[in-house]
PDB file of N, CA and C in Angstrom:
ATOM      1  N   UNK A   1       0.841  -1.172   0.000  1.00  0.00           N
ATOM      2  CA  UNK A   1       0.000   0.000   0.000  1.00  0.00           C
ATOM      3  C   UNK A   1       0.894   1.245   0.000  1.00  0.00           C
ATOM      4  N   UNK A   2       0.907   2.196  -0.826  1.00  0.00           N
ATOM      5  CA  UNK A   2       1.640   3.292  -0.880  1.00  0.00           C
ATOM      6  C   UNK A   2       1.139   4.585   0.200  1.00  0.00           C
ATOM      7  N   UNK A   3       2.144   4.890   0.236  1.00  0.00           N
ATOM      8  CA  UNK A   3       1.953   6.190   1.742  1.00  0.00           C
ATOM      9  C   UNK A   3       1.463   7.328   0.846  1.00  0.00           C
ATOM     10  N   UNK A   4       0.385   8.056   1.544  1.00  0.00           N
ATOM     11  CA  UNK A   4      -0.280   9.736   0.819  1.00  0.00           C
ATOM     12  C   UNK A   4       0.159  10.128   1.842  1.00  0.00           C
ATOM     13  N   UNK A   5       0.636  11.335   1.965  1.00  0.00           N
ATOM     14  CA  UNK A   5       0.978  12.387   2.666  1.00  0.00           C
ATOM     15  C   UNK A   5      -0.293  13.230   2.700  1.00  0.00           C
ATOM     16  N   UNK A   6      -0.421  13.659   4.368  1.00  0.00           N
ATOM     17  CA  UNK A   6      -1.367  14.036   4.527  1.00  0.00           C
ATOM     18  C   UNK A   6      -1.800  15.181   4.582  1.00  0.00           C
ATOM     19  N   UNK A   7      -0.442  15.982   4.592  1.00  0.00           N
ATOM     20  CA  UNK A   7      -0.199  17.392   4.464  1.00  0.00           C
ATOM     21  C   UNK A   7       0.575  17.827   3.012  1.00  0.00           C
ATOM     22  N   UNK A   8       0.076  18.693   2.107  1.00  0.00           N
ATOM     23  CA  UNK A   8       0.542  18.821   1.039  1.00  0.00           C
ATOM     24  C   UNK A   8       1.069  20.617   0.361  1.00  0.00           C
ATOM     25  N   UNK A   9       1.725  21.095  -0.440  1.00  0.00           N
ATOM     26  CA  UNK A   9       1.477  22.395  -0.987  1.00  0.00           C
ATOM     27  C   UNK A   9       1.667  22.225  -2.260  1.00  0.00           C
ATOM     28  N   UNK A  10       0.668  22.686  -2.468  1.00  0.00           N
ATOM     29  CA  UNK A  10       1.028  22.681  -4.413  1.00  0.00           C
ATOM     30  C   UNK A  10       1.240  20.883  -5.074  1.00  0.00           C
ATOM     31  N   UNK A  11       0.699  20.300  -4.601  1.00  0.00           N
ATOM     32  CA  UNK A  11       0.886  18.763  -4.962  1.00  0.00           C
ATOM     33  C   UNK A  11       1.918  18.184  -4.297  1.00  0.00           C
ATOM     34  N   UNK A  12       2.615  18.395  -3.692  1.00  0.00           N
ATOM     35  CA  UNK A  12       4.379  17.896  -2.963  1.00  0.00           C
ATOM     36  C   UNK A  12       4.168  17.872  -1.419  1.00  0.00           C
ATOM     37  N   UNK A  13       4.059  16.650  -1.042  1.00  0.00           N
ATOM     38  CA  UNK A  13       4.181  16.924   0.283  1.00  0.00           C
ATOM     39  C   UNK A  13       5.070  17.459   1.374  1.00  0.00           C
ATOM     40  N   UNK A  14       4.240  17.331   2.423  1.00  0.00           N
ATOM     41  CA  UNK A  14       5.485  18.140   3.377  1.00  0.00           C
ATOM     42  C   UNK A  14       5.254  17.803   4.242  1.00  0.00           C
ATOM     43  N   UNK A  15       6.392  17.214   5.333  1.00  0.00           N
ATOM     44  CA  UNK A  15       6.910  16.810   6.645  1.00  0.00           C
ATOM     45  C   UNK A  15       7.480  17.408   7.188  1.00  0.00           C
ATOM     46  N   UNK A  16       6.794  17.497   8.837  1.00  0.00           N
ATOM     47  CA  UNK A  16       7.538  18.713   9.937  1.00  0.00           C
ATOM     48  C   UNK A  16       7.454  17.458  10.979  1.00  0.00           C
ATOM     49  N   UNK A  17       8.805  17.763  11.056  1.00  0.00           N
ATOM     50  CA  UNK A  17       9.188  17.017  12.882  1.00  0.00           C
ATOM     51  C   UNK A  17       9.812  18.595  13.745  1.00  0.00           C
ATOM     52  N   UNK A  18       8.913  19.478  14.586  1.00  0.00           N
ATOM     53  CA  UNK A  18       9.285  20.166  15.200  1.00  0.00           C
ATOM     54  C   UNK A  18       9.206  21.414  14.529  1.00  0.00           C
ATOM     55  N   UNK A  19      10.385  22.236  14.099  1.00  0.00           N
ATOM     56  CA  UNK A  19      10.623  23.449  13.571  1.00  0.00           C
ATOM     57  C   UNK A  19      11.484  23.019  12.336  1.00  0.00           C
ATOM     58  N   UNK A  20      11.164  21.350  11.910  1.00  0.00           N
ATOM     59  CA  UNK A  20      12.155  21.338  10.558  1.00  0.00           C
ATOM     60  C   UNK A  20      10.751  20.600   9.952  1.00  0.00           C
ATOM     61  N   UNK A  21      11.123  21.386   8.621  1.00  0.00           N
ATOM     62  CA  UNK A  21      10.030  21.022   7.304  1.00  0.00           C
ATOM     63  C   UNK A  21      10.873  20.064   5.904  1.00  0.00           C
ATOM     64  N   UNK A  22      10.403  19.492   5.648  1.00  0.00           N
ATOM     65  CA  UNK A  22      10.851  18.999   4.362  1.00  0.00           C
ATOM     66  C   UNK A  22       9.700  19.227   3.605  1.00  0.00           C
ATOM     67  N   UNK A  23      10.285  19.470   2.299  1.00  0.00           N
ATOM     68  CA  UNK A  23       8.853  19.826   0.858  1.00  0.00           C
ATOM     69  C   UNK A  23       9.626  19.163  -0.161  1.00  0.00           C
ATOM     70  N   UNK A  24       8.142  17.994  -0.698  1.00  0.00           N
ATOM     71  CA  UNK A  24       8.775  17.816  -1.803  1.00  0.00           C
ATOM     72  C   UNK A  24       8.824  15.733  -1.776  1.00  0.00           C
ATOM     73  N   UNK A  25       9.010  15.446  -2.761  1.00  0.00           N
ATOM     74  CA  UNK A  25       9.253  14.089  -2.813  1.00  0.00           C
ATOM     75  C   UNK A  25      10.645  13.185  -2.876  1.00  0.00           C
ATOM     76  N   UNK A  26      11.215  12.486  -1.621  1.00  0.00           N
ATOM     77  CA  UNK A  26      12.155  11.868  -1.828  1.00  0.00           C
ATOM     78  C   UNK A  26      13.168  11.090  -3.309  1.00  0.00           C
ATOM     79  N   UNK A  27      11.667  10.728  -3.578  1.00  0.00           N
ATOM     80  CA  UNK A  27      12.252  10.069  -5.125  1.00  0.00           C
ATOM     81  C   UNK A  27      12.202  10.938  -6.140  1.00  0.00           C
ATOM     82  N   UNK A  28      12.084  12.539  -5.581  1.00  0.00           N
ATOM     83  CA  UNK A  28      12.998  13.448  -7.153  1.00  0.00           C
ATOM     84  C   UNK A  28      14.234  13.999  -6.261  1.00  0.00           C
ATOM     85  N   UNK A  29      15.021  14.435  -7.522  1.00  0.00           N
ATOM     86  CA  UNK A  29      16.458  14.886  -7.037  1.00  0.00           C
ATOM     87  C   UNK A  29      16.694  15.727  -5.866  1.00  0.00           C
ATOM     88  N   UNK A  30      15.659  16.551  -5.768  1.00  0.00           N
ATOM     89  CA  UNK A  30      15.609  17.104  -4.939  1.00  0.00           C
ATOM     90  C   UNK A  30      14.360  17.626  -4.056  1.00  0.00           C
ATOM     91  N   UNK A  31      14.746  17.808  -2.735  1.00  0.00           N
ATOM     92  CA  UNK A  31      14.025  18.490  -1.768  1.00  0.00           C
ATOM     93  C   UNK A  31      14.264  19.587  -0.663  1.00  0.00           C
ATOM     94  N   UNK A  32      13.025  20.072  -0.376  1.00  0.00           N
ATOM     95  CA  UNK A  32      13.662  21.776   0.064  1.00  0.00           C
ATOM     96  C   UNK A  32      13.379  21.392   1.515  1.00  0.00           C
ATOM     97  N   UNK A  33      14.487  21.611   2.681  1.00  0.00           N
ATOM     98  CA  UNK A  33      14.345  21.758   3.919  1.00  0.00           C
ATOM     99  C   UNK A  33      13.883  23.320   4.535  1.00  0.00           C
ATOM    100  N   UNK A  34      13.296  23.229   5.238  1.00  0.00           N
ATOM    101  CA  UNK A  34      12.784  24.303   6.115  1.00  0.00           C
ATOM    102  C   UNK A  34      13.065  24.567   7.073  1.00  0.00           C
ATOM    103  N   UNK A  35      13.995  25.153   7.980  1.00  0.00           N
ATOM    104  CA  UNK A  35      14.369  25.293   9.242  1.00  0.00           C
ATOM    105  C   UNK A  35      13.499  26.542   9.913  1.00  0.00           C
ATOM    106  N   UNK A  36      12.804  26.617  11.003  1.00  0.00           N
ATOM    107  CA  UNK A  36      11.795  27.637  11.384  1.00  0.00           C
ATOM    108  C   UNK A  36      13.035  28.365  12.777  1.00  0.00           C
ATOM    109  N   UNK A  37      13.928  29.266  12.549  1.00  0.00           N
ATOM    110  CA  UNK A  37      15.126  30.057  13.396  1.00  0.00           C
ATOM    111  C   UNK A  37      14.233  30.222  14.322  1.00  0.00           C
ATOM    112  N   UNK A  38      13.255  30.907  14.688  1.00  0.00           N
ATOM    113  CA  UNK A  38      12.351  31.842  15.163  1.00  0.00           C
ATOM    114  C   UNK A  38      10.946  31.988  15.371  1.00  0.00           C
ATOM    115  N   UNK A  39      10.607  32.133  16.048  1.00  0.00           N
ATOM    116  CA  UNK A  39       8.949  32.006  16.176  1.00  0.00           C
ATOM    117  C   UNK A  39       8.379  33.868  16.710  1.00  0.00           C
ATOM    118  N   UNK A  40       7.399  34.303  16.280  1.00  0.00           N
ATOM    119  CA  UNK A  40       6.366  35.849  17.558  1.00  0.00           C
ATOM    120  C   UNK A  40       5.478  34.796  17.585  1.00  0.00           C
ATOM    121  N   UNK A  41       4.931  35.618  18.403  1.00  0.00           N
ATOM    122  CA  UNK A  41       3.077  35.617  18.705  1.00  0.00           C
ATOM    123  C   UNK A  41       2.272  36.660  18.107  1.00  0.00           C
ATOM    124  N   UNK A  42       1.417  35.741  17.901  1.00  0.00           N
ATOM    125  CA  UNK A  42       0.158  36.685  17.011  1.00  0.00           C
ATOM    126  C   UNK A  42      -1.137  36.020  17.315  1.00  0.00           C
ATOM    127  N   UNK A  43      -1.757  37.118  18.095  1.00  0.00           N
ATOM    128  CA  UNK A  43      -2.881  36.470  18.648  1.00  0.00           C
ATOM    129  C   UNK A  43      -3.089  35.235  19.636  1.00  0.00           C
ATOM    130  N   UNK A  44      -1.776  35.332  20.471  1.00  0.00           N
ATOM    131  CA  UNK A  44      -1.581  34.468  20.995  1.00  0.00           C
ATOM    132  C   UNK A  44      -1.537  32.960  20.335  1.00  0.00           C
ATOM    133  N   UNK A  45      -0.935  33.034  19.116  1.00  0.00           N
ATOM    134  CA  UNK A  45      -0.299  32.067  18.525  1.00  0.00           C
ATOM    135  C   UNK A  45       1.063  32.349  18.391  1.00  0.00           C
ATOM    136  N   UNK A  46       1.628  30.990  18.687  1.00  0.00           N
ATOM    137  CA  UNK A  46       3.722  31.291  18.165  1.00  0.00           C
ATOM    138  C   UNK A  46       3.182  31.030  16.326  1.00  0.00           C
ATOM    139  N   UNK A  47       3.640  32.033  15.811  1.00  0.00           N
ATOM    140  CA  UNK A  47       3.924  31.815  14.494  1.00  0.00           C
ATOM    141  C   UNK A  47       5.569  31.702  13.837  1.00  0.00           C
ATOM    142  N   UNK A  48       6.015  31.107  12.740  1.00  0.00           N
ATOM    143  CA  UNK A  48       6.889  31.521  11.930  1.00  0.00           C
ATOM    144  C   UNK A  48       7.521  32.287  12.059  1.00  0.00           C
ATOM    145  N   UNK A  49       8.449  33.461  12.437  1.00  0.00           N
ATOM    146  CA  UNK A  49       9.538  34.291  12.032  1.00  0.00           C
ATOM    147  C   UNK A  49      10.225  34.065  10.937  1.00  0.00           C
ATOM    148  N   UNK A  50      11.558  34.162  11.356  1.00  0.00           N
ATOM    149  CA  UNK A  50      12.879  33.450  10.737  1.00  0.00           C
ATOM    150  C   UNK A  50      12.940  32.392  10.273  1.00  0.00           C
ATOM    151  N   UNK A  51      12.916  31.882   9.083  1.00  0.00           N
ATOM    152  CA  UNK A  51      12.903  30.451   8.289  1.00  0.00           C
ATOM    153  C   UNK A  51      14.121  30.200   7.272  1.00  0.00           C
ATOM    154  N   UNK A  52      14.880  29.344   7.557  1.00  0.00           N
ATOM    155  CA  UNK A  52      15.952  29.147   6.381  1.00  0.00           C
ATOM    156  C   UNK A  52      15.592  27.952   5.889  1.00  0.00           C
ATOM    157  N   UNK A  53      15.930  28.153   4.434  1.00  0.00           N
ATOM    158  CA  UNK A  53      15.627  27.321   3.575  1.00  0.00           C
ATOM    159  C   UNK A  53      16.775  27.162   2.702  1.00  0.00           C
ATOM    160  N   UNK A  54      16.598  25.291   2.259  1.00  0.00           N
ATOM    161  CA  UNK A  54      18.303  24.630   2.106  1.00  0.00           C
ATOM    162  C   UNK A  54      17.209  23.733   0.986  1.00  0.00           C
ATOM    163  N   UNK A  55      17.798  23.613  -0.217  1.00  0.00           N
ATOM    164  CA  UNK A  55      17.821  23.102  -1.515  1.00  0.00           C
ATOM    165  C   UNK A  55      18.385  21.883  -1.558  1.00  0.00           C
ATOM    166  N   UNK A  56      17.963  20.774  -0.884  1.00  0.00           N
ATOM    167  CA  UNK A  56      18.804  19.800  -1.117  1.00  0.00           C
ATOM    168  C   UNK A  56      18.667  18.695  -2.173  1.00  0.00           C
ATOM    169  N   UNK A  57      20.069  17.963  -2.725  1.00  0.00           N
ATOM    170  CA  UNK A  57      19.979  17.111  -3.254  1.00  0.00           C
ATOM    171  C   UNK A  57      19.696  15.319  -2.569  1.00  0.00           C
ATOM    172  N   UNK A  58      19.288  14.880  -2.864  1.00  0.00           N
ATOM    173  CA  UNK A  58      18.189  13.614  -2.488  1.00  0.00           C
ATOM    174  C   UNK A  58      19.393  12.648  -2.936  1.00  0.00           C
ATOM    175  N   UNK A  59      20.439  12.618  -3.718  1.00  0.00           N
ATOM    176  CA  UNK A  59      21.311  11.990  -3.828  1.00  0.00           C
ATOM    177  C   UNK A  59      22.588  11.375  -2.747  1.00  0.00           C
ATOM    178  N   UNK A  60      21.840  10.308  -2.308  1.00  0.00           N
ATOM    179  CA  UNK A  60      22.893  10.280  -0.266  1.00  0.00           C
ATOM    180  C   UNK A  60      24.087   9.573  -0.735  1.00  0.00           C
ATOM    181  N   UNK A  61      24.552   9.238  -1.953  1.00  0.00           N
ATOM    182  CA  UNK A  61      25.958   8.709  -1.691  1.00  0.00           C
ATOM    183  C   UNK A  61      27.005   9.886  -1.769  1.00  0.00           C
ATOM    184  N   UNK A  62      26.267  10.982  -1.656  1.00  0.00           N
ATOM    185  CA  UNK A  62      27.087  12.507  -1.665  1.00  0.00           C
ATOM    186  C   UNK A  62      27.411  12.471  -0.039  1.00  0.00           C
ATOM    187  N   UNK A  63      28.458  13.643   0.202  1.00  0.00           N
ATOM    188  CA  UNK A  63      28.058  13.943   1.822  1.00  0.00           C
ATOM    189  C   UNK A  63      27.544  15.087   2.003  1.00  0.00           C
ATOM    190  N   UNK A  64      26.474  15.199   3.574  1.00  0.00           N
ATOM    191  CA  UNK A  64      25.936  16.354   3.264  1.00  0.00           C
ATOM    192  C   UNK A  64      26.457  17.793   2.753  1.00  0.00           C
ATOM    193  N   UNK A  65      27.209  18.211   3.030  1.00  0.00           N
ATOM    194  CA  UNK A  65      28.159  19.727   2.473  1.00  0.00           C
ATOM    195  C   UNK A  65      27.519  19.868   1.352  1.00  0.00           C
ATOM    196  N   UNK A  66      28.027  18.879   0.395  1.00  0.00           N
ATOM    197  CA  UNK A  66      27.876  18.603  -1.253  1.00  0.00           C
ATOM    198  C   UNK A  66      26.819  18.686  -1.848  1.00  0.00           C
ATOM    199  N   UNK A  67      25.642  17.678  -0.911  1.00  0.00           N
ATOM    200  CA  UNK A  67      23.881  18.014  -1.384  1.00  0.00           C
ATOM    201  C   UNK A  67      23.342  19.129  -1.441  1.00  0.00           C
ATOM    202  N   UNK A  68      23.940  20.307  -0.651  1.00  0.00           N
ATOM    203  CA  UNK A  68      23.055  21.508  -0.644  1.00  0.00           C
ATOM    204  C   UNK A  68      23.275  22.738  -2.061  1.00  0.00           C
ATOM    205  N   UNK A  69      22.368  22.835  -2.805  1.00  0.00           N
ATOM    206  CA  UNK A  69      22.450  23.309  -3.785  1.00  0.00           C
ATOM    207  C   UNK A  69      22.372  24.720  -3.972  1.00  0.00           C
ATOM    208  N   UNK A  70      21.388  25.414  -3.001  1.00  0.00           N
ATOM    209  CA  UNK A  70      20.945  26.522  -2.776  1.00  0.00           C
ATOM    210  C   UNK A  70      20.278  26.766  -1.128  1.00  0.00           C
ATOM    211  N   UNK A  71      20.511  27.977  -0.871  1.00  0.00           N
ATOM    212  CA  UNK A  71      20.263  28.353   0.750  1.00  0.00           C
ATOM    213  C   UNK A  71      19.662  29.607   0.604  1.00  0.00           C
ATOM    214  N   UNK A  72      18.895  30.205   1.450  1.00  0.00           N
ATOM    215  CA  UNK A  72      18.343  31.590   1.788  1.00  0.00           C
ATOM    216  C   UNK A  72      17.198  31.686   3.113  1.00  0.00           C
ATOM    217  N   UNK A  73      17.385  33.229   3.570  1.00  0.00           N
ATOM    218  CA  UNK A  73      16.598  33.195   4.189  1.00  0.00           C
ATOM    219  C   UNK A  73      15.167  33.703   3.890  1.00  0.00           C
ATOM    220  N   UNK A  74      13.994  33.791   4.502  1.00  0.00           N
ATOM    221  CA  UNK A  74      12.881  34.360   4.706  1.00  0.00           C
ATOM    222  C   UNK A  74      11.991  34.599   5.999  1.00  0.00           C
ATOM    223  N   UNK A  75      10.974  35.485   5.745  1.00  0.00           N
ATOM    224  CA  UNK A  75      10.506  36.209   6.901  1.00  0.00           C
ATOM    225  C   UNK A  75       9.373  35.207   6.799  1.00  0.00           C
ATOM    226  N   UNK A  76       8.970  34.610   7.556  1.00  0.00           N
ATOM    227  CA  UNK A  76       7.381  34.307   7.108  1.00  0.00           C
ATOM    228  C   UNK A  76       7.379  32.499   6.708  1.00  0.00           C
ATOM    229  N   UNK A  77       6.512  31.735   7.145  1.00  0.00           N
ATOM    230  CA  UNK A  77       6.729  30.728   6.939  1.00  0.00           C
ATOM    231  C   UNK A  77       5.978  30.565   5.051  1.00  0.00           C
ATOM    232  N   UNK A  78       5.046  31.414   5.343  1.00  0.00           N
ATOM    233  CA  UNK A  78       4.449  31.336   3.844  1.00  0.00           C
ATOM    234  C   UNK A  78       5.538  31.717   2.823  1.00  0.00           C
ATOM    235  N   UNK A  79       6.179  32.757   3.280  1.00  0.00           N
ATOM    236  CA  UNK A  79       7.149  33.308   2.534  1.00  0.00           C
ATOM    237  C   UNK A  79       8.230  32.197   1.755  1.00  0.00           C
ATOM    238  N   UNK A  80       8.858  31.996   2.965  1.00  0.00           N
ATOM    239  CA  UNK A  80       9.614  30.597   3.044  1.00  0.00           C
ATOM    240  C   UNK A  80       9.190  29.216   2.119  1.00  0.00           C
ATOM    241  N   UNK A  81       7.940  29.294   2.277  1.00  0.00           N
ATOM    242  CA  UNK A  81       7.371  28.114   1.564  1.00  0.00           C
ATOM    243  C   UNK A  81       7.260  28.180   0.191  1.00  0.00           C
ATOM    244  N   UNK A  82       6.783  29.573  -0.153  1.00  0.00           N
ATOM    245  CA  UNK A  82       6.813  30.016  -1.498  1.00  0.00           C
ATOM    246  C   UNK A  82       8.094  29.901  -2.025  1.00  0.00           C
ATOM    247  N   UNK A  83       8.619  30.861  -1.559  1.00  0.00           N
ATOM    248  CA  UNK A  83      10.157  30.629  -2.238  1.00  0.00           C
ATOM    249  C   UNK A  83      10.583  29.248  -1.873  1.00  0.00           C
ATOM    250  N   UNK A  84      11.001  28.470  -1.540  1.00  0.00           N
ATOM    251  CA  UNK A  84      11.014  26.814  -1.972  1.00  0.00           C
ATOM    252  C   UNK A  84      10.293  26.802  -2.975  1.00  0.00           C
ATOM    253  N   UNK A  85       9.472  26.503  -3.149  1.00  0.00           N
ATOM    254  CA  UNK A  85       8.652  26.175  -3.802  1.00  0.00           C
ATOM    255  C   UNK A  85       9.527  26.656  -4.832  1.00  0.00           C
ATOM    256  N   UNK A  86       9.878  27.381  -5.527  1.00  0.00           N
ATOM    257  CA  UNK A  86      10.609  27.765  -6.699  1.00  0.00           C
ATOM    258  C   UNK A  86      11.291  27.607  -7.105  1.00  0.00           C
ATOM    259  N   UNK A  87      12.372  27.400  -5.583  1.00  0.00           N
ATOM    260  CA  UNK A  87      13.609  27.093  -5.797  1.00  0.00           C
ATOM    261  C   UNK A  87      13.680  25.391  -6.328  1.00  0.00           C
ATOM    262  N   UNK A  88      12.814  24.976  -5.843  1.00  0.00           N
ATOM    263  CA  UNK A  88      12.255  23.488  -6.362  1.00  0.00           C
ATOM    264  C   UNK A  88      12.395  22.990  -7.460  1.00  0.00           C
ATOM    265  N   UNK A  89      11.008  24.145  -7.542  1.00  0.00           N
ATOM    266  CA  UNK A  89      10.619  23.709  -9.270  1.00  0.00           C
ATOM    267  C   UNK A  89      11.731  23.955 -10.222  1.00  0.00           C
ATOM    268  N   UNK A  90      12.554  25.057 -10.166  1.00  0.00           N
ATOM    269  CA  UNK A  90      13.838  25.418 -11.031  1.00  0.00           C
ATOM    270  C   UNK A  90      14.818  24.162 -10.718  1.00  0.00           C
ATOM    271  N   UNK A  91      15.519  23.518  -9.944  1.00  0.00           N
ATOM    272  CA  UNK A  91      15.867  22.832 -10.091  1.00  0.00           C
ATOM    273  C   UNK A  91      15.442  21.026 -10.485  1.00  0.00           C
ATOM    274  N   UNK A  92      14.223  20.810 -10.477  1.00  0.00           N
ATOM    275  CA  UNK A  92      13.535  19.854 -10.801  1.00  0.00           C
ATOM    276  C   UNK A  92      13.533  19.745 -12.599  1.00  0.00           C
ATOM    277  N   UNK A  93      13.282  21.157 -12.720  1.00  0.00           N
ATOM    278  CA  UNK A  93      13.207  21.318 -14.775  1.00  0.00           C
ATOM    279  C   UNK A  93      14.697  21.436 -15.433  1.00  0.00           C
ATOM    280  N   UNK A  94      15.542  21.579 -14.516  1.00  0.00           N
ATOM    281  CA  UNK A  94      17.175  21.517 -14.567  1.00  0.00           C
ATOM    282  C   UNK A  94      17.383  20.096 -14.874  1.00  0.00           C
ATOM    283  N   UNK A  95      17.002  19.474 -14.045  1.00  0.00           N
ATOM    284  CA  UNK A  95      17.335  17.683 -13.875  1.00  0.00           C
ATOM    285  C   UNK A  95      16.874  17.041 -15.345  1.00  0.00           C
TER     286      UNK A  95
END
């Protein structure tokens, strides 16, 4: 039986253990990590702040150093997500 991910953006799922996100599908070259630096409150919710985002390659007989293709930061987890999201897709149509 194949696994659906139950949380998705834009068709690609996404996995959070904590304040780290992965987007994206193991079995393409690549996937975008999400690191959440930072959290405010808003409305008495912790939201998003500071989010870095790391371009990685899915290729593990590399070592990590080597997999990371692209890095940046963003304000905003949406923000963050979006831009992945791009940085994604540009390297996915590269491959």
């Amino acid at each position: 039986m194949a696994y659906t991910p139950k949380l998705t953006y834009k068709g690609r799922p996404l996995v959070r253990c904590g304040n780290d996100i992965y987007y994206g599908s193991m079995k393409d070259p690549f996937v975008v990590y999400l690191q959440v630096l930072s959290t405010k409150k808003e409305n008495g919710v912790d939201v998003a702040d500071k989010v870095h985002i790391v371009l990685l390659s899915t290729d593990e007989s590399k070592p990590l150093p080597e997999r990371i293709a692209r890095q940046a930061n963003k304000v905003g987890l949406y923000n963050a997500l979006s831009f992945g999201d791009i940085m994604l897709q540009g390297a996915l149509r590269k491959k």
